[in-house]
C-alpha atoms as a PDB file:
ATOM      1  CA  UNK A   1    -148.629  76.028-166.425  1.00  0.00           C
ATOM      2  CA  UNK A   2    -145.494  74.927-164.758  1.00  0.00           C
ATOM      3  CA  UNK A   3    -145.294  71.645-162.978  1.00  0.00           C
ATOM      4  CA  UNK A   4    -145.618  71.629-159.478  1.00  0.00           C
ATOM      5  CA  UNK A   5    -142.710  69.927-158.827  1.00  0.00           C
ATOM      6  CA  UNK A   6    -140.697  73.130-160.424  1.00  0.00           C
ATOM      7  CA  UNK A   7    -142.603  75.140-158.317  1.00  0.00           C
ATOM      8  CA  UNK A   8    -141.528  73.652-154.745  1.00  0.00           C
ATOM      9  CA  UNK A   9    -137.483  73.356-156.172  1.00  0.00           C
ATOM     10  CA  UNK A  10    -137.786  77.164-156.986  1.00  0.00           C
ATOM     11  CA  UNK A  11    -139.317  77.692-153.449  1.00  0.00           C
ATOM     12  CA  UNK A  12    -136.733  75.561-152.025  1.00  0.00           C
ATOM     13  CA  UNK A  13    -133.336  76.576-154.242  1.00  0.00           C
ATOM     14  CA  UNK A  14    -134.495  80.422-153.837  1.00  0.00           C
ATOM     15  CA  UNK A  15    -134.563  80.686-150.108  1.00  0.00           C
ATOM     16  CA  UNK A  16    -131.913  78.343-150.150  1.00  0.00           C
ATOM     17  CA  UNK A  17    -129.639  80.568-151.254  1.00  0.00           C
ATOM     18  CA  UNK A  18    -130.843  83.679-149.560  1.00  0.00           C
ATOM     19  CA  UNK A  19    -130.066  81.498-146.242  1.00  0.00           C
ATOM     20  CA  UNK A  20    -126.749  80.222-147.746  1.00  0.00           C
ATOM     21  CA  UNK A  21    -126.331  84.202-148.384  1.00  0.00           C
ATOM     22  CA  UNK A  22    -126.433  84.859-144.525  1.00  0.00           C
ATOM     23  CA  UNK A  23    -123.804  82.222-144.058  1.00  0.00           C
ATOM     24  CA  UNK A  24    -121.259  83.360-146.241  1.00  0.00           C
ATOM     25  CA  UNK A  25    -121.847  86.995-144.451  1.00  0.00           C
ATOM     26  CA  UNK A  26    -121.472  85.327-141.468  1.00  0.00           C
ATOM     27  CA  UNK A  27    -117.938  83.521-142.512  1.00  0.00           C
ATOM     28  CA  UNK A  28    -116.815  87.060-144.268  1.00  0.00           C
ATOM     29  CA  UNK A  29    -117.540  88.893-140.845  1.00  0.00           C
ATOM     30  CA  UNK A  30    -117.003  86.560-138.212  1.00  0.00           C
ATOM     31  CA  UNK A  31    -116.661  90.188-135.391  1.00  0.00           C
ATOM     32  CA  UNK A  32    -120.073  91.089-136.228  1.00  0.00           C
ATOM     33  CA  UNK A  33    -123.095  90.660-134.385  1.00  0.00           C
ATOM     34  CA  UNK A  34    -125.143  87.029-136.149  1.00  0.00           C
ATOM     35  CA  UNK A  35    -128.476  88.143-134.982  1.00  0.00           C
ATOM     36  CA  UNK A  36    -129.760  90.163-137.799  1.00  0.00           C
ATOM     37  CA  UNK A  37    -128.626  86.643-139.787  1.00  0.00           C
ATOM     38  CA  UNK A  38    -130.579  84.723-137.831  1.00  0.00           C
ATOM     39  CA  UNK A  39    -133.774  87.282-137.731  1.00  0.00           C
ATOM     40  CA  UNK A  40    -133.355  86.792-141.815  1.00  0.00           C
ATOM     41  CA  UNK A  41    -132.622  83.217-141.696  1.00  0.00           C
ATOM     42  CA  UNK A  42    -135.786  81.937-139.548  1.00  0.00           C
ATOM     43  CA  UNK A  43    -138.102  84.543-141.565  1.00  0.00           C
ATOM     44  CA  UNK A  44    -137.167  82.406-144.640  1.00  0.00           C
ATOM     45  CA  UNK A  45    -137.886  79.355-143.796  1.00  0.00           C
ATOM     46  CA  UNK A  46    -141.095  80.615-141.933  1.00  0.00           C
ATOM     47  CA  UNK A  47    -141.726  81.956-145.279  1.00  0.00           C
ATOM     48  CA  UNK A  48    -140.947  78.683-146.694  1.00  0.00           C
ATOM     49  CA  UNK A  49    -143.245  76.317-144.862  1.00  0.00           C
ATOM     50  CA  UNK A  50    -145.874  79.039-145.587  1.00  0.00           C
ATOM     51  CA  UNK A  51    -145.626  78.528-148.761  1.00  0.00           C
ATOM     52  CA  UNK A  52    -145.396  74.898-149.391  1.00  0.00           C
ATOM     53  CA  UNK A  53    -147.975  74.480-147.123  1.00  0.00           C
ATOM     54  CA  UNK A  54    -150.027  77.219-149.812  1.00  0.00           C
ATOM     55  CA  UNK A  55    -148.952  74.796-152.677  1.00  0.00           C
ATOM     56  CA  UNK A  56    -150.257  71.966-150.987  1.00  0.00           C
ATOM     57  CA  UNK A  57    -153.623  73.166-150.856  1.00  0.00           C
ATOM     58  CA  UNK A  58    -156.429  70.850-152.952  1.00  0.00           C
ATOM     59  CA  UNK A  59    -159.580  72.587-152.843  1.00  0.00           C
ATOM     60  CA  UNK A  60    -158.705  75.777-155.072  1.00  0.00           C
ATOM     61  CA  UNK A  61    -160.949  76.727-158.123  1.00  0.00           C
ATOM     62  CA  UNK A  62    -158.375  77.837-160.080  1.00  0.00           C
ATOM     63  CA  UNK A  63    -155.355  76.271-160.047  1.00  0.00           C
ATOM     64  CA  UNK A  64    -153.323  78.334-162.486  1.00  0.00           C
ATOM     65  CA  UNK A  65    -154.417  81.875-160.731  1.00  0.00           C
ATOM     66  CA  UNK A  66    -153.301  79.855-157.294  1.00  0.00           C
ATOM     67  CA  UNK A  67    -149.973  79.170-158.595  1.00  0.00           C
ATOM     68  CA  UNK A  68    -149.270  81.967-159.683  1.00  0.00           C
ATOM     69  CA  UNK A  69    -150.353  83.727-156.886  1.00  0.00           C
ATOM     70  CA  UNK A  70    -147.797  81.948-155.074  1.00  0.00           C
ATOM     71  CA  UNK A  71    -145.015  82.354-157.536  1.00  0.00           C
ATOM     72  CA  UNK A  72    -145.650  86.007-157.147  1.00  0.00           C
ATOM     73  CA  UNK A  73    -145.331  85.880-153.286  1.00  0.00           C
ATOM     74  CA  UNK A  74    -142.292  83.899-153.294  1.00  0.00           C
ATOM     75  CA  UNK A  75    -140.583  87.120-155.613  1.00  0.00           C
ATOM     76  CA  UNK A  76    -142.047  89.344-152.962  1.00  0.00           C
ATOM     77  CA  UNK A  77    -140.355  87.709-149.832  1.00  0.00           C
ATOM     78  CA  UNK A  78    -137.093  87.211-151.865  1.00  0.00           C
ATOM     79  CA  UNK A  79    -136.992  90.578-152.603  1.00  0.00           C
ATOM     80  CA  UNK A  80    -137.694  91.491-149.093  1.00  0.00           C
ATOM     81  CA  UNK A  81    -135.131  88.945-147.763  1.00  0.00           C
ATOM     82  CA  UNK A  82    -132.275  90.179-150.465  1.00  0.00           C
ATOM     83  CA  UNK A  83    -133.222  93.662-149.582  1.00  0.00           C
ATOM     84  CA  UNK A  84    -132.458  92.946-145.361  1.00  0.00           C
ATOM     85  CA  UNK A  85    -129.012  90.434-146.699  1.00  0.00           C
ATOM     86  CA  UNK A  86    -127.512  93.572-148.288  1.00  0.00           C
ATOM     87  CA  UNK A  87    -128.281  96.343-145.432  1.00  0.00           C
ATOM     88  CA  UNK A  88    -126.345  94.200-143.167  1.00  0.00           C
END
């Protein structure tokens, strides 16, 4: 099983960049409207703070399924976050 401490930098350097994604549309197409940025910006760090608050739970009976239940998630939200970054 990974560490945990891998766990929260992929959390963190993952959404990271999707937000550092909206940015640099945001500097490439300074005319266009920012609020579809922002809609995908504060959904990723809600989604963040969801889940470090999931990896930060104690009482789980099995750790490794846990984990990877959350490793899972995090895919699914980048995916859905990536997916809304390139329809703008």
């Amino acid at each position: 099983m990974a560490s945990i401490k891998n766990l929260k930098r992929d959390i963190n350097y993952v959404l990271g960049d999707i937000i550092e994604e909206c940015y640099t549309w945001e500097l490439l197409n300074p005319k266009a409207d920012t609020k579809g940025t922002e809609a995908i910006i504060d959904e990723a760090i809600l989604a963040f703070d969801g889940l470090i608050d999931k990896v930060h739970i104690k009482n789980v009976e099995n750790k490794k399924a846990h984990f990877k239940n959350i490793t899972l998630e995090l895919e699914k939200i980048a995916t859905g976050l990536l997916g809304k970054v390139n329809k703008l």
